[in-house]
Protein backbone atom coordinates (compact mmCIF):
# COMPACT_ATOMS: atom_id res chain seq x y z
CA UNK A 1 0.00 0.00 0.00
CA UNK A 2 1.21 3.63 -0.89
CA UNK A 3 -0.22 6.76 1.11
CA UNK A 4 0.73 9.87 -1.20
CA UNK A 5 -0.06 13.75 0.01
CA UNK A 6 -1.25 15.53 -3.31
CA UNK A 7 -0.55 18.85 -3.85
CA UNK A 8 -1.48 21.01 -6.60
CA UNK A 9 -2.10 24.54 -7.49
CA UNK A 10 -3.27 26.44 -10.57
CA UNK A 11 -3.71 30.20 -11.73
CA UNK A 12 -4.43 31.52 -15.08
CA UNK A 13 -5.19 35.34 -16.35
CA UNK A 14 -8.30 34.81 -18.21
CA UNK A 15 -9.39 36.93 -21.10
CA UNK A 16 -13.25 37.87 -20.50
CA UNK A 17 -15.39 35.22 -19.69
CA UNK A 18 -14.59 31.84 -20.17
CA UNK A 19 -16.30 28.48 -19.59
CA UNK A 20 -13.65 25.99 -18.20
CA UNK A 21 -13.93 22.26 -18.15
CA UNK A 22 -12.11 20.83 -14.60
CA UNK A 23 -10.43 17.38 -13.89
CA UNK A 24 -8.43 17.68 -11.27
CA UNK A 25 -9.58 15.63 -8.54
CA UNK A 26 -8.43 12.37 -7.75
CA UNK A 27 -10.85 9.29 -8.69
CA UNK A 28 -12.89 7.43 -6.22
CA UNK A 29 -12.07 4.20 -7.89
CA UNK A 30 -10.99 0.57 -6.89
CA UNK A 31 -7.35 0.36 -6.23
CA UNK A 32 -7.17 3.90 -4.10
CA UNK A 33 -9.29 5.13 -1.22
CA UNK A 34 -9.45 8.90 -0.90
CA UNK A 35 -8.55 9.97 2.94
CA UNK A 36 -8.99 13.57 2.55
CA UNK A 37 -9.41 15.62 -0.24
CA UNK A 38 -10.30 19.52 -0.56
CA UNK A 39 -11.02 21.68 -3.88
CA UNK A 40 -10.98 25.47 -3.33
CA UNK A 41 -11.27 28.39 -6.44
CA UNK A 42 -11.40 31.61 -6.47
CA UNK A 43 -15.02 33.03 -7.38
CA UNK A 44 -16.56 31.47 -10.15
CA UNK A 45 -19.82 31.15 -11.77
CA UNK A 46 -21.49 27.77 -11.26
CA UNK A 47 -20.19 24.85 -10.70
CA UNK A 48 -21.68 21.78 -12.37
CA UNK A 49 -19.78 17.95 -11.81
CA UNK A 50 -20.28 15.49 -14.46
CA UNK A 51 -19.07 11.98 -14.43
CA UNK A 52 -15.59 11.65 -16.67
CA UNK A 53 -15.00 9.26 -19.37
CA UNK A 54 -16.84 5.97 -18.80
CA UNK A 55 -17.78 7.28 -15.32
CA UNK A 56 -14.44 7.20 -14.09
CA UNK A 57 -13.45 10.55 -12.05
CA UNK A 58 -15.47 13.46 -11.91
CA UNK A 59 -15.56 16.44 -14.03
CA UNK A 60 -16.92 20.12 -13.16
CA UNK A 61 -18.47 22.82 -15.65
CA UNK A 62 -17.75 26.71 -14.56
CA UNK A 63 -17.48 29.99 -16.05
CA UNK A 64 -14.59 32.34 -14.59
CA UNK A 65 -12.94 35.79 -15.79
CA UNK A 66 -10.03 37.77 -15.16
CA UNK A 67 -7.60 35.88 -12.48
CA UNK A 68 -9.05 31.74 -11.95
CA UNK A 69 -6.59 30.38 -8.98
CA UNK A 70 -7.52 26.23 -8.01
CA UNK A 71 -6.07 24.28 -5.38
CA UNK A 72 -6.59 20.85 -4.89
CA UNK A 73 -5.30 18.88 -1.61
CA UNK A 74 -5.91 14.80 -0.84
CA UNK A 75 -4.51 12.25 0.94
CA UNK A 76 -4.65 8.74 -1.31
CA UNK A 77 -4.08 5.49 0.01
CA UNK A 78 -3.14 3.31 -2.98
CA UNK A 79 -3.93 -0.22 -2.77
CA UNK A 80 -3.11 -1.46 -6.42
CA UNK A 81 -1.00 -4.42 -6.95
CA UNK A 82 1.61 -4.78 -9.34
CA UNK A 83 1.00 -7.72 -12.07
CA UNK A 84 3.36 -9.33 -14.41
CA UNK A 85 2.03 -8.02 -17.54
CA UNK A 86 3.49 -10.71 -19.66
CA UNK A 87 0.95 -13.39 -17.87
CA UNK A 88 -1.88 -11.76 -19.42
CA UNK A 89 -3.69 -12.42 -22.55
CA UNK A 90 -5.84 -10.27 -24.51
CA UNK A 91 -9.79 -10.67 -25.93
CA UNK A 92 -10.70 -11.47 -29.16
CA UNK A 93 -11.76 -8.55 -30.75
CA UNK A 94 -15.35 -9.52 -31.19
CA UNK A 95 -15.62 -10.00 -27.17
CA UNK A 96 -14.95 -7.02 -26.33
CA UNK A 97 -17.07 -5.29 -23.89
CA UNK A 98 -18.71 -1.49 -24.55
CA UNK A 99 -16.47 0.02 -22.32
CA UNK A 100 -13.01 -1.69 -23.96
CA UNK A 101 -14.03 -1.44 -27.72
CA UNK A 102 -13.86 2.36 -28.50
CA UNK A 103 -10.28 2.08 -26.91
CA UNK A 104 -9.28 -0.26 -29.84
CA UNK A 105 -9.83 2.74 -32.31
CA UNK A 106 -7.69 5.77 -33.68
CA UNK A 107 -7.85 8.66 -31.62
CA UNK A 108 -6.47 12.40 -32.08
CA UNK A 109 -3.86 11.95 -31.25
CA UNK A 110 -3.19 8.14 -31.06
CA UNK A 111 -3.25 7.68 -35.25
CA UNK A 112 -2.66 3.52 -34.48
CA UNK A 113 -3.19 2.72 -37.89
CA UNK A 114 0.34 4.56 -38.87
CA UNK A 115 1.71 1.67 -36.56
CA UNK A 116 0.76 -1.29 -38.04
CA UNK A 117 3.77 -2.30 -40.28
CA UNK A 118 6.02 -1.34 -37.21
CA UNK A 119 4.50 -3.46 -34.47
CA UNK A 120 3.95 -6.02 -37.05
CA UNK A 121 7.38 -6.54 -38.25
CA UNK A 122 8.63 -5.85 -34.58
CA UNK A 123 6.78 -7.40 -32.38
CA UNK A 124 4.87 -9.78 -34.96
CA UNK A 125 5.49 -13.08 -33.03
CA UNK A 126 4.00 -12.04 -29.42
CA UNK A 127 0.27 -11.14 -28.87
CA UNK A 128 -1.15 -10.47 -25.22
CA UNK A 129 0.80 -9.07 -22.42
CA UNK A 130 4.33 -10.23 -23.96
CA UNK A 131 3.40 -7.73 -26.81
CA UNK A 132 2.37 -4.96 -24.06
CA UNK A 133 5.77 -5.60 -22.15
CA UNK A 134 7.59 -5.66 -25.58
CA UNK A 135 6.44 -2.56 -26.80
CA UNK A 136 6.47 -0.88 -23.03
CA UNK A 137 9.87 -1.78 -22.90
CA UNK A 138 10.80 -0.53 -26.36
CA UNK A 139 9.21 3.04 -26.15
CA UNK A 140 11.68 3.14 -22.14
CA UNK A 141 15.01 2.60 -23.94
CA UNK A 142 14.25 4.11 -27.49
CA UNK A 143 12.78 7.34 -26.30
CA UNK A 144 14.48 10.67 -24.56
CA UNK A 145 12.46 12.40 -21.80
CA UNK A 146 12.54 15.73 -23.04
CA UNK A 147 10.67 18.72 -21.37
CA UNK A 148 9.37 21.18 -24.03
CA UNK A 149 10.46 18.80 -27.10
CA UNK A 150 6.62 18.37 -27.58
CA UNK A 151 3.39 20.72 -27.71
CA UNK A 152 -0.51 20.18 -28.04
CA UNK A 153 -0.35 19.18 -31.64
CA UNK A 154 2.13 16.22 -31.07
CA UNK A 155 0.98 12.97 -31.97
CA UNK A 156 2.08 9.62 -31.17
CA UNK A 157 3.18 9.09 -35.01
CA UNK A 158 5.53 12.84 -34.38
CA UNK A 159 6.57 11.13 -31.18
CA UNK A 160 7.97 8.44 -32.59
CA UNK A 161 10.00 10.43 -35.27
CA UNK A 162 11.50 12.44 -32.90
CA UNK A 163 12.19 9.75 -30.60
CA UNK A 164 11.44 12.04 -27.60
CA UNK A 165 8.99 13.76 -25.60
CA UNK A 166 7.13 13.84 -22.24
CA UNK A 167 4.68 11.77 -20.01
CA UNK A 168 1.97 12.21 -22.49
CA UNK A 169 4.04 11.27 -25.29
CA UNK A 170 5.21 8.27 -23.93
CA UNK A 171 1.58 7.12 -23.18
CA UNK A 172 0.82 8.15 -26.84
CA UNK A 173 3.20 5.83 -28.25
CA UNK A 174 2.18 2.92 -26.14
CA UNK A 175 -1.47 3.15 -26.85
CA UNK A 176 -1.03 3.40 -30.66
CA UNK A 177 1.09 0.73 -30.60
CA UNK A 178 -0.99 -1.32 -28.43
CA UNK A 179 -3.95 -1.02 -30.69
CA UNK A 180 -2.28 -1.58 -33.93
CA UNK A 181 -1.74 -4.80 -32.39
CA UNK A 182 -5.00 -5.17 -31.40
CA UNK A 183 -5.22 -4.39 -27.46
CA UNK A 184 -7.55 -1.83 -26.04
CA UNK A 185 -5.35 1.11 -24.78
CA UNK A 186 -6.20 4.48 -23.46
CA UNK A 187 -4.53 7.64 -21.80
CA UNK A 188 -4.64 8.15 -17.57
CA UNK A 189 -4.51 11.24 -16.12
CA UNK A 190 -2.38 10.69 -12.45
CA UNK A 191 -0.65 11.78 -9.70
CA UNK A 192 2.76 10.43 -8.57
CA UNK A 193 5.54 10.58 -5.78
CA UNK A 194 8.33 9.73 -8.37
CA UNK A 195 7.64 11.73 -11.35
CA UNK A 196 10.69 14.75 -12.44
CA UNK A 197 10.54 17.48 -12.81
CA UNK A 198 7.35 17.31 -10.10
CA UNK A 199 4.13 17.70 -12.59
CA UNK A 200 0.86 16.03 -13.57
CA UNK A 201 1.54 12.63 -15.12
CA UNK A 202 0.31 10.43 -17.76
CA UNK A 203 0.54 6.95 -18.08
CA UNK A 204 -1.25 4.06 -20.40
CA UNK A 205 -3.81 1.45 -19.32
CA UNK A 206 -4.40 -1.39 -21.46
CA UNK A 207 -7.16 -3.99 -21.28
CA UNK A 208 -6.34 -7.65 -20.77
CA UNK A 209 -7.73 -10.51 -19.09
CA UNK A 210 -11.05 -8.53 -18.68
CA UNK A 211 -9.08 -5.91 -16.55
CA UNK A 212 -7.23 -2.62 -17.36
CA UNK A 213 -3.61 -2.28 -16.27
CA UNK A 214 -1.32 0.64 -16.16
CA UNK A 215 1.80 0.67 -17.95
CA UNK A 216 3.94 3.40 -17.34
CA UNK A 217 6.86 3.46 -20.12
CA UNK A 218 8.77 6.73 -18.66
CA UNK A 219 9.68 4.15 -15.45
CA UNK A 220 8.59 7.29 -13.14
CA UNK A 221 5.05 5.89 -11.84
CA UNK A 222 4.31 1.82 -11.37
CA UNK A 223 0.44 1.15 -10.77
CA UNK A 224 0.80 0.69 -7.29
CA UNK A 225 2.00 4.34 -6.54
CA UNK A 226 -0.22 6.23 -8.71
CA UNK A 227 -3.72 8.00 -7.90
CA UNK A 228 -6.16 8.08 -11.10
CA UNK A 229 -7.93 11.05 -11.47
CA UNK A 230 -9.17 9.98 -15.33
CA UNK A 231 -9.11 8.42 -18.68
CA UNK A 232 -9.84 8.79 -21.98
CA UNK A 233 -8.84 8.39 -25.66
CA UNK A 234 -5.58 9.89 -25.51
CA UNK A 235 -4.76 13.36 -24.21
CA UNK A 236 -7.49 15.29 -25.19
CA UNK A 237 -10.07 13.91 -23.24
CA UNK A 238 -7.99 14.37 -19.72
CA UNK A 239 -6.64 17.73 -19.56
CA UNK A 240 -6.66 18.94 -16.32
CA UNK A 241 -8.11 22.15 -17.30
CA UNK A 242 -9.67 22.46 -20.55
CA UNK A 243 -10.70 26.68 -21.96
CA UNK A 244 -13.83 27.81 -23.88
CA UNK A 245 -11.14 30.66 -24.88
CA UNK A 246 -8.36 32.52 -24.42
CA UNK A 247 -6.16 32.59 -20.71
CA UNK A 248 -2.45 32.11 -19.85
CA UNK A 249 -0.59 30.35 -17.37
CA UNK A 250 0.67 32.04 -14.66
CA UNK A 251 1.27 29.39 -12.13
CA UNK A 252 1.47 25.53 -12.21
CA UNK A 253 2.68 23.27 -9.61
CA UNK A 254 2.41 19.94 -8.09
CA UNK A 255 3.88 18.10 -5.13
CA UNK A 256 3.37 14.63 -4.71
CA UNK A 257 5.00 12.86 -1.39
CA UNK A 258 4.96 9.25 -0.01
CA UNK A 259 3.59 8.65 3.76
């Protein structure tokens, strides 16, 4: 088990009015119980919570203007084991449930079909969680972790070009791989104790044996020291703070410490 103090703060100079989509929160979700938790803003206007992707994590709706400050404090206990990826085995296709079958697809930025001839002339002999570990283990030792070497237009396809990138870019790579071989895949939005420089993380989750596992290719997170806040697609469906228009940064931090 893993207790983890979460940390994180947020401010952004808004121009006029602008409706703001929220994910910030940690999930209340098997594998983590949340001890304490507290969300503070400054003013805004409404605030509406909506389930996240397949009703995992918890979304909120709110309009704010000029200066938009969020802090978000928990205590997590994580209670996620590790698992041996390579003694899983995938689903047929055609028994996939509702939930795993849209995460075989292309996605924004996850463009799997570009990786078809790769993972097939790669990794064509394994299938299951030997092709998970195989391509997890590929992305770790071919890729550079490289702070600023991507933006919000990167895909998985640019990623693997440039042979470098961030968390998100990392998870990219392993879910369009994983689905060009045929394995349900899709982006996690966490926190982590381990993760440098300190920031929010992203790490895969891929579906075998009727179960979704993390798979962390960076080497920064495992799944038994991570707290899920949410999933989706790929990176576009778990931003942390999505605009309905124009604001700037000012401020961004998160601290993340064992015990």
């Amino acid at each position: 088990m893993t207790r983890m103090t979460i940390e994180a703060r947020l401010a952004y100079d808004l121009s006029g009015t602008v409706d703001c989509l929220m994910q910030i929160e940690a999930a209340h979700v098997a594998g983590q119980t949340i001890m304490e938790e507290s969300l503070r803003t400054t003013p805004v206007e409404g605030f509406d919570r909506i389930a996240g992707d397949v009703a995992l994590g918890t979304r909120a709706w709110f309009a704010a203007e000029g200066r938009l400050e969020v802090s978000y404090d928990a205590v997590v206990e994580v209670t996620r084991p590790k698992v041996d990826l390579s003694a899983l085995r995938a689903r047929r296709a055609r028994t996939l449930n509702a939930e795993a079958t849209p995460f075989l697809m292309a996605s924004r930025y996850c463009h799997s079909d570009d990786f078809v001839p790769f993972v097939t002339s790669r990794f064509g002999d394994k299938g299951g969680g030997p092709l998970v570990q195989a391509i997890r283990d590929w992305v770790h030792a071919e890729m550079d972790y490289v702070p600023g070497a991507s933006d919000a237009r990167t895909t998985a396809t640019d990623t693997f070009v440039s042979r470098q990138g961030v968390c998100r870019d990392y998870a990219h790579v392993v879910i369009a791989m994983c689905r060009a071989g045929g394995i349900p895949a899709r982006t996690v939005s966490v926190y982590a104790p381990h993760v440098d420089p300190p920031d929010f993380h992203a790490v895969a989750e891929v579906y075998l044996d009727g179960a979704w596992h993390i798979v962390d290719a960076t080497g920064m997170a495992g799944p038994d020291e991570v707290a899920i806040v949410g999933v989706g697609r790929d990176a576009a469906d778990t931003s942390f703070l999505t605009m309905m228009g124009a604001g700037t940064l000012v401020e961004q931090s998160v601290k993340v410490t064992e015990g």
